[in-house]
Each structure stands twice: as C-alpha cells, then as structure tokens.
N, C-alpha and C. Protein backbone atom coordinates (compact mmCIF):
# COMPACT_ATOMS: atom_id res chain seq x y z
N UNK A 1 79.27 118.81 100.95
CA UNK A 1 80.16 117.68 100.97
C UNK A 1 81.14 117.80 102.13
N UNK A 2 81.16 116.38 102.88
CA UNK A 2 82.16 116.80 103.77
C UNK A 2 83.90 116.61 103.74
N UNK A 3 84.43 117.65 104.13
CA UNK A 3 85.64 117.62 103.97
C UNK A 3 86.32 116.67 105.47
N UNK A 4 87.21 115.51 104.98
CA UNK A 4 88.21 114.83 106.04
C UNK A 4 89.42 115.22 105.82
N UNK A 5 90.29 115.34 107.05
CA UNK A 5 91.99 115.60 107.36
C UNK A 5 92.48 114.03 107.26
N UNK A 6 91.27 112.79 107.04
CA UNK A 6 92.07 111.41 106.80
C UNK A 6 90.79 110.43 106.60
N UNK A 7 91.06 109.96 105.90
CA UNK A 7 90.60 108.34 105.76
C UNK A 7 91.21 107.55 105.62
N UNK A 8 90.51 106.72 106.82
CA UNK A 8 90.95 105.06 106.98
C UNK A 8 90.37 104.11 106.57
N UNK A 9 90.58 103.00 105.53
CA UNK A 9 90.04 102.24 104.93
C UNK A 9 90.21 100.59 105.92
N UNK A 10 89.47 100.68 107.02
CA UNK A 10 89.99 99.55 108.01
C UNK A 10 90.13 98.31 107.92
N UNK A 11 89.83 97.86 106.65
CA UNK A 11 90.14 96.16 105.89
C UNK A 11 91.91 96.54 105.62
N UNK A 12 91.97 97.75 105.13
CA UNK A 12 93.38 97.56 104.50
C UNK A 12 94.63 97.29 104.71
N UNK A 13 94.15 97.12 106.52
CA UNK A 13 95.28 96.65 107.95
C UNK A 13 94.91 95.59 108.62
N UNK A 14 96.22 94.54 108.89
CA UNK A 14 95.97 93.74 109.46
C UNK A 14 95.28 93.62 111.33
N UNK A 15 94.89 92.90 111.59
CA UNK A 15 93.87 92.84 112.60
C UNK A 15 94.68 93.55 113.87
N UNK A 16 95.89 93.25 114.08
CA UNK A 16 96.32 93.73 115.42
C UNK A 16 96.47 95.49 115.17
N UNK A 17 96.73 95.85 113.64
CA UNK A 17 97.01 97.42 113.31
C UNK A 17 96.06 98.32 113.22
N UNK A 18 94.83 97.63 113.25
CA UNK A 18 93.64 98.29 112.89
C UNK A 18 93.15 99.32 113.67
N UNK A 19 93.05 99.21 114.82
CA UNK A 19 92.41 100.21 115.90
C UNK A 19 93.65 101.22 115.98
N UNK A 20 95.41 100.72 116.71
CA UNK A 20 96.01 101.46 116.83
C UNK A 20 96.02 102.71 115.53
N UNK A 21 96.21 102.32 114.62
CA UNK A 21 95.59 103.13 112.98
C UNK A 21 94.91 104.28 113.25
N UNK A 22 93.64 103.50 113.84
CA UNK A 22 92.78 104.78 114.08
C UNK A 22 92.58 105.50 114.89
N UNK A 23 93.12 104.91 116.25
CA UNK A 23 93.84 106.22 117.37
C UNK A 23 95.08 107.13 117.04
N UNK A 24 95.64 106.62 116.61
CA UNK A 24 97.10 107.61 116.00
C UNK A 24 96.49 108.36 114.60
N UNK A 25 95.80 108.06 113.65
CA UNK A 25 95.42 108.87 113.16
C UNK A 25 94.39 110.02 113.86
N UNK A 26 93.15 110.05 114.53
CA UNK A 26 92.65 110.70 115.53
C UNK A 26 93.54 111.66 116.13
N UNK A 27 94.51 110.99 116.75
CA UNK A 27 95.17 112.05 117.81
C UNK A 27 95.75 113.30 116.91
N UNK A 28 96.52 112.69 115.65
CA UNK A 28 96.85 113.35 114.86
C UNK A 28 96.35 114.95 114.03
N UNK A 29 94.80 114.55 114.75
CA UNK A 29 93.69 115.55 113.93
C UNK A 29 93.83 116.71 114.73
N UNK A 30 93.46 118.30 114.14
CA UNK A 30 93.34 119.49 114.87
C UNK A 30 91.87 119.14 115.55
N UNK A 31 91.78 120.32 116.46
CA UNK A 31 90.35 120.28 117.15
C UNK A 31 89.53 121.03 115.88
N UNK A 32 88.49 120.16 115.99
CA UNK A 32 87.65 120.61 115.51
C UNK A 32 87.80 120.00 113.46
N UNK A 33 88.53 119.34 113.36
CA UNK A 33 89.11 118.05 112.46
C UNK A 33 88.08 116.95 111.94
N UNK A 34 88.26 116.60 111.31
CA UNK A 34 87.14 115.29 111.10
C UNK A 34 88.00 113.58 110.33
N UNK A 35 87.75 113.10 110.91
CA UNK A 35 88.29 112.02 110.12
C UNK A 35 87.17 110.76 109.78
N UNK A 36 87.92 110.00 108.60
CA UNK A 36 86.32 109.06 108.31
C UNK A 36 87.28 107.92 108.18
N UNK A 37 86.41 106.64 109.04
CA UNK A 37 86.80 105.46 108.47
C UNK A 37 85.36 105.01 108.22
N UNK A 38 86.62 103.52 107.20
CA UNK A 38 85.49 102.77 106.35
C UNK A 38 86.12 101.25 106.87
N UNK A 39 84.69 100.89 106.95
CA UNK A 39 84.52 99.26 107.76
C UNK A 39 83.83 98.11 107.17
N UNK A 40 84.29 97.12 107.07
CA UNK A 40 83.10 96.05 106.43
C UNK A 40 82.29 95.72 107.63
N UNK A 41 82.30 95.94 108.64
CA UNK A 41 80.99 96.25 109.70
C UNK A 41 81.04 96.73 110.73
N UNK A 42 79.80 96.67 111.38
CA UNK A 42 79.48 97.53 112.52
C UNK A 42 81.24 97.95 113.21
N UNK A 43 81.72 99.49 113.56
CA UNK A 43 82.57 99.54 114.41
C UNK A 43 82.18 99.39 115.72
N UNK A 44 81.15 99.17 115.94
CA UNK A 44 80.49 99.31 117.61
C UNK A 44 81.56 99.43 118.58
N UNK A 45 82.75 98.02 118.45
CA UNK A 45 83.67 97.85 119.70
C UNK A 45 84.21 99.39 119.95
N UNK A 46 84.83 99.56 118.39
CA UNK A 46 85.59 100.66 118.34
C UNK A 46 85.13 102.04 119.20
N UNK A 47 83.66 102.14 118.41
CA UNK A 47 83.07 103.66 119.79
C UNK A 47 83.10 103.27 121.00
N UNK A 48 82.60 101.95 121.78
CA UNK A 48 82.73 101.93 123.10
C UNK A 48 84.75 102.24 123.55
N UNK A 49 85.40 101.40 122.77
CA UNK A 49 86.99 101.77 122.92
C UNK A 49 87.10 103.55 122.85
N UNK A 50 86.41 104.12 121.93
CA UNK A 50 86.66 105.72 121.97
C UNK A 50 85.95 106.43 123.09
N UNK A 51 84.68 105.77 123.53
CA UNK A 51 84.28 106.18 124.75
C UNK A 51 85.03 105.87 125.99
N UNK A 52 85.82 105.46 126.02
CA UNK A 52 86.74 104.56 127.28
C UNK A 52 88.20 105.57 126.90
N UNK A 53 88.52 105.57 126.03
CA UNK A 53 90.28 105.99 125.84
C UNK A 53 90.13 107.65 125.46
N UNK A 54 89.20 108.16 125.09
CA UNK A 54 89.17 109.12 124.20
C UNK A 54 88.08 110.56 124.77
N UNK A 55 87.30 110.13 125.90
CA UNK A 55 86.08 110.59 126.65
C UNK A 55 86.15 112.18 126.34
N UNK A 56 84.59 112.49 126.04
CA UNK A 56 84.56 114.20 125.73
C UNK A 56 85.29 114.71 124.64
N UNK A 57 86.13 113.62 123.54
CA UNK A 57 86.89 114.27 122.74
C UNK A 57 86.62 114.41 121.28
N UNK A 58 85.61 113.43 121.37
CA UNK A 58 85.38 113.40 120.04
C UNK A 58 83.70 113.56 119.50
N UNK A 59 83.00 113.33 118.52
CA UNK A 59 81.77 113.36 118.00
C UNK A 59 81.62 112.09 117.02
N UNK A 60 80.53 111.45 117.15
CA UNK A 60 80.92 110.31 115.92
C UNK A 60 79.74 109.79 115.62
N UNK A 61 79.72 110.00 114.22
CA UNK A 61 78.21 109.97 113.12
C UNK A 61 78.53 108.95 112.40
N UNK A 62 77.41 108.10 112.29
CA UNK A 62 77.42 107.28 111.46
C UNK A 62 76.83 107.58 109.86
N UNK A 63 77.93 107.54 108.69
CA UNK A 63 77.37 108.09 107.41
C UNK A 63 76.60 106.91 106.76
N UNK A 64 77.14 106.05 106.95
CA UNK A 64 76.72 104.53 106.32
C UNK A 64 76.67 103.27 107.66
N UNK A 65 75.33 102.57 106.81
CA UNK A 65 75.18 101.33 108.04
C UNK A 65 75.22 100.34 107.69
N UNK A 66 76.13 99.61 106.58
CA UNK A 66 76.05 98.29 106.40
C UNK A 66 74.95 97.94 105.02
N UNK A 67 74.79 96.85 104.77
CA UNK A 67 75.11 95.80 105.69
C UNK A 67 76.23 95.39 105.39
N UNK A 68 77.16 95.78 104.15
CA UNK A 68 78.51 95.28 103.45
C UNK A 68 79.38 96.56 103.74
N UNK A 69 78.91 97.96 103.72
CA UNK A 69 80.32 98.84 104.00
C UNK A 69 79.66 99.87 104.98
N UNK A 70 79.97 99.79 106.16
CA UNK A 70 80.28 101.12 107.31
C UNK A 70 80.77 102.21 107.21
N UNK A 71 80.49 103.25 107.31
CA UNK A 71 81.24 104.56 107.29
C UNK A 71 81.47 105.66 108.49
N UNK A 72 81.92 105.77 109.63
CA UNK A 72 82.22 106.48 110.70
C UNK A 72 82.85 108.16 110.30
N UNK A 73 82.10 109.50 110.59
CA UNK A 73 82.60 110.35 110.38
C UNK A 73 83.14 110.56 111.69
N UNK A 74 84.42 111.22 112.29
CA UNK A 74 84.42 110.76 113.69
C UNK A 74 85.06 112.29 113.98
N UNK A 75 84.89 113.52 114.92
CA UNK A 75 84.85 114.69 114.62
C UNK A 75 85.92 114.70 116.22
N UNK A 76 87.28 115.51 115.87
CA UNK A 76 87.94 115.67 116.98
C UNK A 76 87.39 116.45 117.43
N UNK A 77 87.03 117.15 118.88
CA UNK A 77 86.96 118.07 119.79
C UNK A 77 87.59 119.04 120.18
C-alpha cells in the first residue's frame, strides 16, 4: 500500500486555486516524498504544467484513469 505526505482532492478548490494547491503542496514534499491527487479528469494540462515549471523533479504515475475519478501518484525527486 502506498504511503502519501498529502492528498489533494482537486474538485474541492475553486478553479483559479486548484493548480497553485498542487504546486505548493509538491514543493512542500521531502525528496523522495509522494503526493496523490484526485481529479474528476484527465490532469493532462497539469503534467505538461509540471513538465514546464517543475523539470527533472518529479515522477508521475497514473493510479486511476477515469472515466469519473483520476488518481495522480506524483513522486518528488
């Protein structure tokens, strides 16, 4: 079972709070940390945004694919 330092439940914030959420939680993580959010869909934007802001820092598995709930395990570096 995997253990997270946070979950983010990303419906539970309004639209402009959502991403910042999950970069400040992220940064927040030790190396080598894991954090999970949960999405009512695809985060796609979000990994290309973590590939752009975040590069070499992180790892990010998809636990769940829809089609109603997403699950991102997203592993600090």
């Amino acid at each position: 079972m995997q253990t997270y330092a946070a979950v983010v439940n990303v419906p539970d914030f309004p639209p402009r709070e959502k991403h910042p959420t999950i970069f400040n939680t992220f940064d927040r993580l030790n190396h080598g940390e894991k954090m999970q959010i949960i999405n009512d869909h695809d985060p796609r934007l979000l990994l290309y945004q973590f590939m752009m802001e975040r590069p070499e820092q992180f790892e990010w598995q998809y636990l769940e694919e829809g089609p109603e709930t997403w699950k991102v395990s997203i592993l600090r570096k």
